[in-house]
N, C-alpha and C. Protein backbone atom coordinates (compact mmCIF):
# COMPACT_ATOMS: atom_id res chain seq x y z
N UNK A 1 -37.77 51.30 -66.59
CA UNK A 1 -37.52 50.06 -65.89
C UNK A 1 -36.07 50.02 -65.44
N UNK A 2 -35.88 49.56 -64.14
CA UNK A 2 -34.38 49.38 -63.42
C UNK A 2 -33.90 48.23 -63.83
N UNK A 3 -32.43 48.22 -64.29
CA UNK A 3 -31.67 46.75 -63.85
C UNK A 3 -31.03 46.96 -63.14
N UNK A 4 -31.03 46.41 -61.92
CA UNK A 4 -30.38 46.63 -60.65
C UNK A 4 -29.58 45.24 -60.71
N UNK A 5 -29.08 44.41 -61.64
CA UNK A 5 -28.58 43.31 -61.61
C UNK A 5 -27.29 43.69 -61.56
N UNK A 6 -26.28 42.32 -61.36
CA UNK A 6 -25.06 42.73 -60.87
C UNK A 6 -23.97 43.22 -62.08
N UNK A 7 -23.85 42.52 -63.06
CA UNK A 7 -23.79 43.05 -64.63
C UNK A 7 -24.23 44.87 -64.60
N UNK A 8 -25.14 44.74 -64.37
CA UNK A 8 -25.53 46.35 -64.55
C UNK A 8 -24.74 47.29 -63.70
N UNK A 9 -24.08 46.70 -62.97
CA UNK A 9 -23.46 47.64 -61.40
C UNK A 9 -21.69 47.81 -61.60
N UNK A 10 -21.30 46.94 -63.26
CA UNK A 10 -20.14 47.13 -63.44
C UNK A 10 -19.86 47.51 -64.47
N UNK A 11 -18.65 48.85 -64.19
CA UNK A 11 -18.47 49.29 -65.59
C UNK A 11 -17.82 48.16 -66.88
N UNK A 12 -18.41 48.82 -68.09
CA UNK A 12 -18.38 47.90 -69.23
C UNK A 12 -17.23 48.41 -69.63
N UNK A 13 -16.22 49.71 -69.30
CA UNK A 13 -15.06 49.37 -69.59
C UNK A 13 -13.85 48.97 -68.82
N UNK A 14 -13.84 49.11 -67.59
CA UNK A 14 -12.94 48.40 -66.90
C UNK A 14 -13.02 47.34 -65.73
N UNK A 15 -14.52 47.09 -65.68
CA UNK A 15 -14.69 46.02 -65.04
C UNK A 15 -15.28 46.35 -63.43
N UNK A 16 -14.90 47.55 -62.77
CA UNK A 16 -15.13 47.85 -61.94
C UNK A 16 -16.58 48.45 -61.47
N UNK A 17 -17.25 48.37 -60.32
CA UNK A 17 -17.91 48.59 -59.51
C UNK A 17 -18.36 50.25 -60.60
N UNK A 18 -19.52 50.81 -60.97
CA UNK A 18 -19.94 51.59 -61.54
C UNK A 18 -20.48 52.92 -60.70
N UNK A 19 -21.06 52.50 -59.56
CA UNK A 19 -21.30 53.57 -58.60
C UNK A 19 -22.53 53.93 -59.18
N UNK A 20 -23.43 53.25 -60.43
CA UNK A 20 -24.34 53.81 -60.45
C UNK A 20 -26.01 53.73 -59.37
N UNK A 21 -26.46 54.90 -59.13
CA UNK A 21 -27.54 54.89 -58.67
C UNK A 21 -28.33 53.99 -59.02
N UNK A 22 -28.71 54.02 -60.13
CA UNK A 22 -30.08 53.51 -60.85
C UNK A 22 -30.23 51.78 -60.63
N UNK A 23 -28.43 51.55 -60.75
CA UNK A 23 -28.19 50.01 -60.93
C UNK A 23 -28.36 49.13 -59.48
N UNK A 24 -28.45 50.34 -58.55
CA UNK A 24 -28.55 49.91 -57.07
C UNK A 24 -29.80 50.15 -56.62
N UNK A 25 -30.50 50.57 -57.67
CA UNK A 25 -31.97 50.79 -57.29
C UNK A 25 -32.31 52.46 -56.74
N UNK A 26 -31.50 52.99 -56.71
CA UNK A 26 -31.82 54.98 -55.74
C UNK A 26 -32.26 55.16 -57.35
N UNK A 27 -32.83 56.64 -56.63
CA UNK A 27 -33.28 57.71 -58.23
C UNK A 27 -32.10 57.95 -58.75
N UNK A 28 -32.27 58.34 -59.96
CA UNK A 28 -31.24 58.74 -60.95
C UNK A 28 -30.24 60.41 -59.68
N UNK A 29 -31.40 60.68 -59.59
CA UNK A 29 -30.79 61.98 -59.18
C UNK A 29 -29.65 61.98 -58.07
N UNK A 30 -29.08 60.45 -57.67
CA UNK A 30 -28.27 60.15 -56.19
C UNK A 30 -26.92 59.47 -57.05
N UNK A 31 -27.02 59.91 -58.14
CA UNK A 31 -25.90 59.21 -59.42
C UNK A 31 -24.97 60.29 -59.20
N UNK A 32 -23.62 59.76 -59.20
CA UNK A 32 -22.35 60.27 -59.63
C UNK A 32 -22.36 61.16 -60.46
N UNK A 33 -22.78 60.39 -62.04
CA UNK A 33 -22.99 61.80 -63.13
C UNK A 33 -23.35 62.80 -62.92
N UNK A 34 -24.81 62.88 -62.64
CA UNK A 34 -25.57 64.22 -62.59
C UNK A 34 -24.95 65.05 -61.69
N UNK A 35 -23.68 64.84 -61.75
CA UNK A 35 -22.65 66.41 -61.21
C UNK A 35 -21.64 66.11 -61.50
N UNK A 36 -21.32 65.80 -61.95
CA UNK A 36 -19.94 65.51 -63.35
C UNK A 36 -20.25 65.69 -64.70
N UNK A 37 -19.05 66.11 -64.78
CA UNK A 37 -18.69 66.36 -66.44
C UNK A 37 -18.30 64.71 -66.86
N UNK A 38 -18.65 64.04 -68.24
CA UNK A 38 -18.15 63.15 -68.62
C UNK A 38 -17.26 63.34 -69.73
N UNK A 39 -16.59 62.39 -69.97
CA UNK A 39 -16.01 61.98 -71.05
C UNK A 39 -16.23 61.86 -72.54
N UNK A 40 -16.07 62.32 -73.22
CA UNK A 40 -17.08 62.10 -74.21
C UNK A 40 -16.15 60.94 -74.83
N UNK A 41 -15.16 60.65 -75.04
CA UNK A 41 -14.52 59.71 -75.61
C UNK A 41 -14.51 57.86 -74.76
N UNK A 42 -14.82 58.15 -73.69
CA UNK A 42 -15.23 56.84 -73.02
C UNK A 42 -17.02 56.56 -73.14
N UNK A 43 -17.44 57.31 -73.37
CA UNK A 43 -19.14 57.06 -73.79
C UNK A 43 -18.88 56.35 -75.12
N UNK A 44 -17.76 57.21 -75.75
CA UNK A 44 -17.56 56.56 -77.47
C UNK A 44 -17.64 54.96 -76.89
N UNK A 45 -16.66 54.47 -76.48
CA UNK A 45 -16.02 53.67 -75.96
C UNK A 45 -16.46 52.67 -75.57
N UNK A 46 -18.01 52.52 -75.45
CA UNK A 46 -18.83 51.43 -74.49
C UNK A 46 -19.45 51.06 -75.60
N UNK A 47 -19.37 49.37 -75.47
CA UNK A 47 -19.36 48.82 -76.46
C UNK A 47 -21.08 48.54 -76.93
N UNK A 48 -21.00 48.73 -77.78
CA UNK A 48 -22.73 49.06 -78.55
C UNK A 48 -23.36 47.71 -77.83
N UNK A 49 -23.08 46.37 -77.27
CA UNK A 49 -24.14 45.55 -76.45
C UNK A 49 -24.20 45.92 -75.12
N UNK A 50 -23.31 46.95 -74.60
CA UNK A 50 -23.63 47.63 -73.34
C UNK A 50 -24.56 48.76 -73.28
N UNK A 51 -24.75 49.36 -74.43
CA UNK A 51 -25.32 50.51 -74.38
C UNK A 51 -26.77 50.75 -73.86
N UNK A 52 -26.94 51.53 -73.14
CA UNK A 52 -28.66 51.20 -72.65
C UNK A 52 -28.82 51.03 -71.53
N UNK A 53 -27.59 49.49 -71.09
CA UNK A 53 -27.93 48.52 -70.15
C UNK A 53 -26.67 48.83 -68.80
N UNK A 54 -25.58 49.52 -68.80
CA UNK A 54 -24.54 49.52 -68.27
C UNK A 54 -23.74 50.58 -68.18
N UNK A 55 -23.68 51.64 -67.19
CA UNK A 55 -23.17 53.05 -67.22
C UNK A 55 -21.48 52.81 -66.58
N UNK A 56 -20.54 53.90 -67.13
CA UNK A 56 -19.15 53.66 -66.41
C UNK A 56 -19.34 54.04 -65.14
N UNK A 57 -17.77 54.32 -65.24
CA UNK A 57 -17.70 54.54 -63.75
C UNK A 57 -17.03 55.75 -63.47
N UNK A 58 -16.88 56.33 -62.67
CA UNK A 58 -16.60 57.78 -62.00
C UNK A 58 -15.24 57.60 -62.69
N UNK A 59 -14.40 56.54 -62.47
CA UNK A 59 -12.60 56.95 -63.14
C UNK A 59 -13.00 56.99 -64.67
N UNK A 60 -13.35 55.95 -65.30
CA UNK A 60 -13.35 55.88 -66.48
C UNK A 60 -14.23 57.06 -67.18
N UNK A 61 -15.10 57.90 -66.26
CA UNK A 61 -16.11 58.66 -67.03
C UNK A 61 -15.20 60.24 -67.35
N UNK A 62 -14.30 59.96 -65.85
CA UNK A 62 -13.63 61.68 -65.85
C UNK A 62 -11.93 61.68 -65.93
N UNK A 63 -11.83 60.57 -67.58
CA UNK A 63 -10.49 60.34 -67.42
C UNK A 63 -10.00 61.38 -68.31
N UNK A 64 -10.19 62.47 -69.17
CA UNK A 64 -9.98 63.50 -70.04
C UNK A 64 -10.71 65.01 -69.71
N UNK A 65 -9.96 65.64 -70.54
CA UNK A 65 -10.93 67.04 -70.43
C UNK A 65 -12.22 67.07 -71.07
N UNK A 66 -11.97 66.65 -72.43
CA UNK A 66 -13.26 66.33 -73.28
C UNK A 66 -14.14 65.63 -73.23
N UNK A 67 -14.88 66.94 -72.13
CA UNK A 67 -16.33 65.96 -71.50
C UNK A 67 -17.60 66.75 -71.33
N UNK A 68 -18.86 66.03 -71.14
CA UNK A 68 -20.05 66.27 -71.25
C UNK A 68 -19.99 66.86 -70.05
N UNK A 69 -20.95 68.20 -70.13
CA UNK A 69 -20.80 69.07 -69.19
C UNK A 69 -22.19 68.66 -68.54
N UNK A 70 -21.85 68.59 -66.97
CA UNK A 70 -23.12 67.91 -65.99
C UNK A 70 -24.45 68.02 -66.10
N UNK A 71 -24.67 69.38 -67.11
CA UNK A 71 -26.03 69.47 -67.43
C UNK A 71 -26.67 68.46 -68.51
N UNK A 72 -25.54 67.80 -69.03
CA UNK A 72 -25.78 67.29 -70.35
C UNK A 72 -26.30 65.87 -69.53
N UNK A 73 -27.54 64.87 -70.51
CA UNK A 73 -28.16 63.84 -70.32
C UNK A 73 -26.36 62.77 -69.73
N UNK A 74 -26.47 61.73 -69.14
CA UNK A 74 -25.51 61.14 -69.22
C UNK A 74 -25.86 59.90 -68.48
N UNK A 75 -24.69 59.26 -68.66
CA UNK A 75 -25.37 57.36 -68.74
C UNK A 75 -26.44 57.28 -67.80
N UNK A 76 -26.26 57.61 -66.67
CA UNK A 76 -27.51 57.57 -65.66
C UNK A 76 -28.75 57.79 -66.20
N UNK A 77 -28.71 59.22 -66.37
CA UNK A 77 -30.02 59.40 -66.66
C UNK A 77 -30.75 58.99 -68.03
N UNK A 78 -29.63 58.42 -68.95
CA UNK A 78 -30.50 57.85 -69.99
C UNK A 78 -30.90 56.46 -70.31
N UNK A 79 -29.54 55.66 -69.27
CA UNK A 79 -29.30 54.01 -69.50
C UNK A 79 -30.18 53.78 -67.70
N UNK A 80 -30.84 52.36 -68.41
CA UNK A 80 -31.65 51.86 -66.95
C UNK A 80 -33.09 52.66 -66.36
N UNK A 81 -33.30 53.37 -67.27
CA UNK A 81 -34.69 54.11 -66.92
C UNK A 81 -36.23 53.15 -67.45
């Protein structure tokens, strides 16, 4: 199931516009992530009532080296399905 609501379309850590697919209604597969490496320390980072419901955003996802490599599941494809 999609939340394409407007809450859903902003990142839960800095407030900004998320860029996610899913939250705008496209397939997962037209998401930012699924060709990025993430963060693994900003996934830490999202606060357990966001989780599920609210993916970051492209700055906040690729702000370190220590990150989930693009093959790996990531907010897209696991939050909003």
């Amino acid at each position: 199931m999609s939340n394409t609501s407007a809450a859903a379309q902003q990142c839960p850590l800095c407030g900004q516009n998320n860029r996610c697919a899913v939250a705008q209604g496209l397939p997962a597969e037209q998401c930012w992530c699924m060709t990025a490496s993430i963060d693994r320390d900003a996934l830490a980072r999202i606060p357990a009532a966001d989780r599920g419901l609210r993916c970051i955003c492209p700055g906040c996802g690729q702000a370190t080296d220590d990150r989930v490599p693009a093959t790996a599941p990531t907010a897209a494809a696991q939050v909003l399905r």
